[in-house]
C-alpha atoms as a PDB file:
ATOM      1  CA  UNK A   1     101.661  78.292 157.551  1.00  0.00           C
ATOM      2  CA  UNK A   2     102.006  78.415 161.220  1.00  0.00           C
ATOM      3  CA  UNK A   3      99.556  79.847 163.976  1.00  0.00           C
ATOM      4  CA  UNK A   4     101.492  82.626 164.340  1.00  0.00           C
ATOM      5  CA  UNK A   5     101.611  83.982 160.567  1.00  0.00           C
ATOM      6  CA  UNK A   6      97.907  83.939 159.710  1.00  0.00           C
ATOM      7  CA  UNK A   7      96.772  85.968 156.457  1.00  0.00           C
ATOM      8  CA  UNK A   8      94.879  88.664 158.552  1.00  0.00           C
ATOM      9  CA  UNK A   9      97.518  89.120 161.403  1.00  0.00           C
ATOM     10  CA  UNK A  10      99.236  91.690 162.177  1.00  0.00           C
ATOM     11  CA  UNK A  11     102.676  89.667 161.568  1.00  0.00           C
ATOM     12  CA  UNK A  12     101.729  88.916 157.965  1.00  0.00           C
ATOM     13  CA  UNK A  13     100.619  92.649 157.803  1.00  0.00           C
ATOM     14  CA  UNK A  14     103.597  93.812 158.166  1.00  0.00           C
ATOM     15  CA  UNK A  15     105.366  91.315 156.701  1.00  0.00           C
ATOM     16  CA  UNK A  16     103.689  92.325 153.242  1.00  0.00           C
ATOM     17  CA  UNK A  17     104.457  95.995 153.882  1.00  0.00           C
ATOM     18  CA  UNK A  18     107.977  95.373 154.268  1.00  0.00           C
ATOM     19  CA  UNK A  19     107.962  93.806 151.136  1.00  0.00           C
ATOM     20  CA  UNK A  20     105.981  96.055 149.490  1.00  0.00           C
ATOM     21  CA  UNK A  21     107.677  98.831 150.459  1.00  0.00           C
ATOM     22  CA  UNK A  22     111.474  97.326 149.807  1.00  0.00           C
ATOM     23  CA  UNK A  23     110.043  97.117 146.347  1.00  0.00           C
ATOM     24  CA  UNK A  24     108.607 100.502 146.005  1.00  0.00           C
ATOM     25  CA  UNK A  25     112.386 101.752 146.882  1.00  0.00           C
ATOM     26  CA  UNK A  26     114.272  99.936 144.468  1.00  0.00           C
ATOM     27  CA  UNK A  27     111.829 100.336 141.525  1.00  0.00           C
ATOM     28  CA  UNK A  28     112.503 104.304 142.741  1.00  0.00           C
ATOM     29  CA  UNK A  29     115.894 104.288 143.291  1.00  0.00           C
ATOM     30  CA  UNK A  30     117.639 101.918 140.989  1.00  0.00           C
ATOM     31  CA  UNK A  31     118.622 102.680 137.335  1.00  0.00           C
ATOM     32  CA  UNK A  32     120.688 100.853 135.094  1.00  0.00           C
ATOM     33  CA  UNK A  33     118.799  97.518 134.329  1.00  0.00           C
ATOM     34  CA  UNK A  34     118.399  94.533 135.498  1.00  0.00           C
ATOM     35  CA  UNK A  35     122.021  93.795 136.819  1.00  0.00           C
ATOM     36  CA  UNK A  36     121.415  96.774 139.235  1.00  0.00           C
ATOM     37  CA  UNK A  37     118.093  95.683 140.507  1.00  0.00           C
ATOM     38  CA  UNK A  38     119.455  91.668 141.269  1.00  0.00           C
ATOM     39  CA  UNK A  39     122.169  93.526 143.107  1.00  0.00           C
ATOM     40  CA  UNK A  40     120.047  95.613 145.117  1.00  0.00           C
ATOM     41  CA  UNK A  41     118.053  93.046 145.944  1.00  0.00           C
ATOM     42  CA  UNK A  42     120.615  90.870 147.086  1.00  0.00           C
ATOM     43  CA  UNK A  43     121.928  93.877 149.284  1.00  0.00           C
ATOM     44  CA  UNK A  44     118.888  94.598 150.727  1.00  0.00           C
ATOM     45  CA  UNK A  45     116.574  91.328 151.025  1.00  0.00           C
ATOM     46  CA  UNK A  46     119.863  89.220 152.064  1.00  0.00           C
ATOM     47  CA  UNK A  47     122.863  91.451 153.580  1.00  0.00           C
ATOM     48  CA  UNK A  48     120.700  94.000 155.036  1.00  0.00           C
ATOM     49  CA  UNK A  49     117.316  92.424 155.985  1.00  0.00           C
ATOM     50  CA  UNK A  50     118.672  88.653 156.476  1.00  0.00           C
ATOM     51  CA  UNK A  51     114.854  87.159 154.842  1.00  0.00           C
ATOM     52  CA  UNK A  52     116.568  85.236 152.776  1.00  0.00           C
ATOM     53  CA  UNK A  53     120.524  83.082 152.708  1.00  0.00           C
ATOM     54  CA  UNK A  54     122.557  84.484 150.174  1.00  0.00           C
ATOM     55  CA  UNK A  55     122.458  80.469 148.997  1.00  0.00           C
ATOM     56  CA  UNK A  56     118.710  80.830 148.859  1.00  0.00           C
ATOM     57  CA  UNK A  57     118.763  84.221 146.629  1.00  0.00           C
ATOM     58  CA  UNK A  58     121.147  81.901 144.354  1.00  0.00           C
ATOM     59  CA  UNK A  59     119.157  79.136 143.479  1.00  0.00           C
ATOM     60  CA  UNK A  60     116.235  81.455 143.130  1.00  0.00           C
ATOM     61  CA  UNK A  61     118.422  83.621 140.899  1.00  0.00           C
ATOM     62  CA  UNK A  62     119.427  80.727 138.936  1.00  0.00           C
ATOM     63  CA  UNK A  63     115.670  78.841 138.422  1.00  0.00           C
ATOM     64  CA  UNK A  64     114.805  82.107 137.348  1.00  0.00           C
ATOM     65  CA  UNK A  65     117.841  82.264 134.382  1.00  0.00           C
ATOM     66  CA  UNK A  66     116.819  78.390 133.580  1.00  0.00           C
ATOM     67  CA  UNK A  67     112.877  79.152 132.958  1.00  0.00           C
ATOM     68  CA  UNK A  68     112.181  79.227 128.879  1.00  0.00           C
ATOM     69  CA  UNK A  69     112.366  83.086 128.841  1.00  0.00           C
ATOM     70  CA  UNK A  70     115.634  83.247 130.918  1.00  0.00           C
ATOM     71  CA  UNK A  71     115.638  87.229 129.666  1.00  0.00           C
ATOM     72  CA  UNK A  72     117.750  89.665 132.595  1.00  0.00           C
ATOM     73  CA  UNK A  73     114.654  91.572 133.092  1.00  0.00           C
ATOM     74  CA  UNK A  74     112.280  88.610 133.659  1.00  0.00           C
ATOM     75  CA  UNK A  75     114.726  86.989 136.030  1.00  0.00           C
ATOM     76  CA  UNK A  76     115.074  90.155 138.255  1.00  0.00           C
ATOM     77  CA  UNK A  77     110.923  90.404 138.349  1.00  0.00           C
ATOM     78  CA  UNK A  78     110.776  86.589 139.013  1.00  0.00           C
ATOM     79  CA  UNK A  79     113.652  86.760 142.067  1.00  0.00           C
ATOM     80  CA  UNK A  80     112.025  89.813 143.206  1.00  0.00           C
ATOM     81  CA  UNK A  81     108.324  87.783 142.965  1.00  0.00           C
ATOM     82  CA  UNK A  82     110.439  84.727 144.269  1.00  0.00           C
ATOM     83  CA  UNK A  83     111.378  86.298 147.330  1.00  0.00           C
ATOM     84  CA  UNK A  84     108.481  88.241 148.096  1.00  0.00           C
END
């Protein structure tokens, strides 16, 4: 970690609100599974936000679908934990 993102500074503060509260909208807004909420992630946490390459959310996306229990619902959490 750099000298600039410490755990108590206000960066990293807000950093973790972002986060937090980009979560808190698409666990409110999204319905219709899992395929929804890996969509609106991308949207959001690459096209929108720009925290992470849309080659990034990929290979995140696809560790997630290799891990042993490679169900759509645990690879949406994992991105989303992935990410955050």
């Amino acid at each position: 970690m750099n000298e600039t993102m410490r755990e108590n500074s206000p960066a990293a503060e807000h950093r973790w609100l972002a986060v937090a509260g980009l979560f808190f909208k698409l666990g409110a807004i999204s319905f219709g599974g899992p395929a929804a909420h890996i969509a609106l992630m991308e949207q959001e946490a690459v096209r929108k936000r720009g925290w992470l390459s849309r080659e990034h959310f990929l290979d995140l996306l696809a560790a997630t679908n290799a891990a042993w229990c490679s169900l759509p619902s645990s690879s949406a959490m994992w991105s989303a934990v992935s990410a955050g």
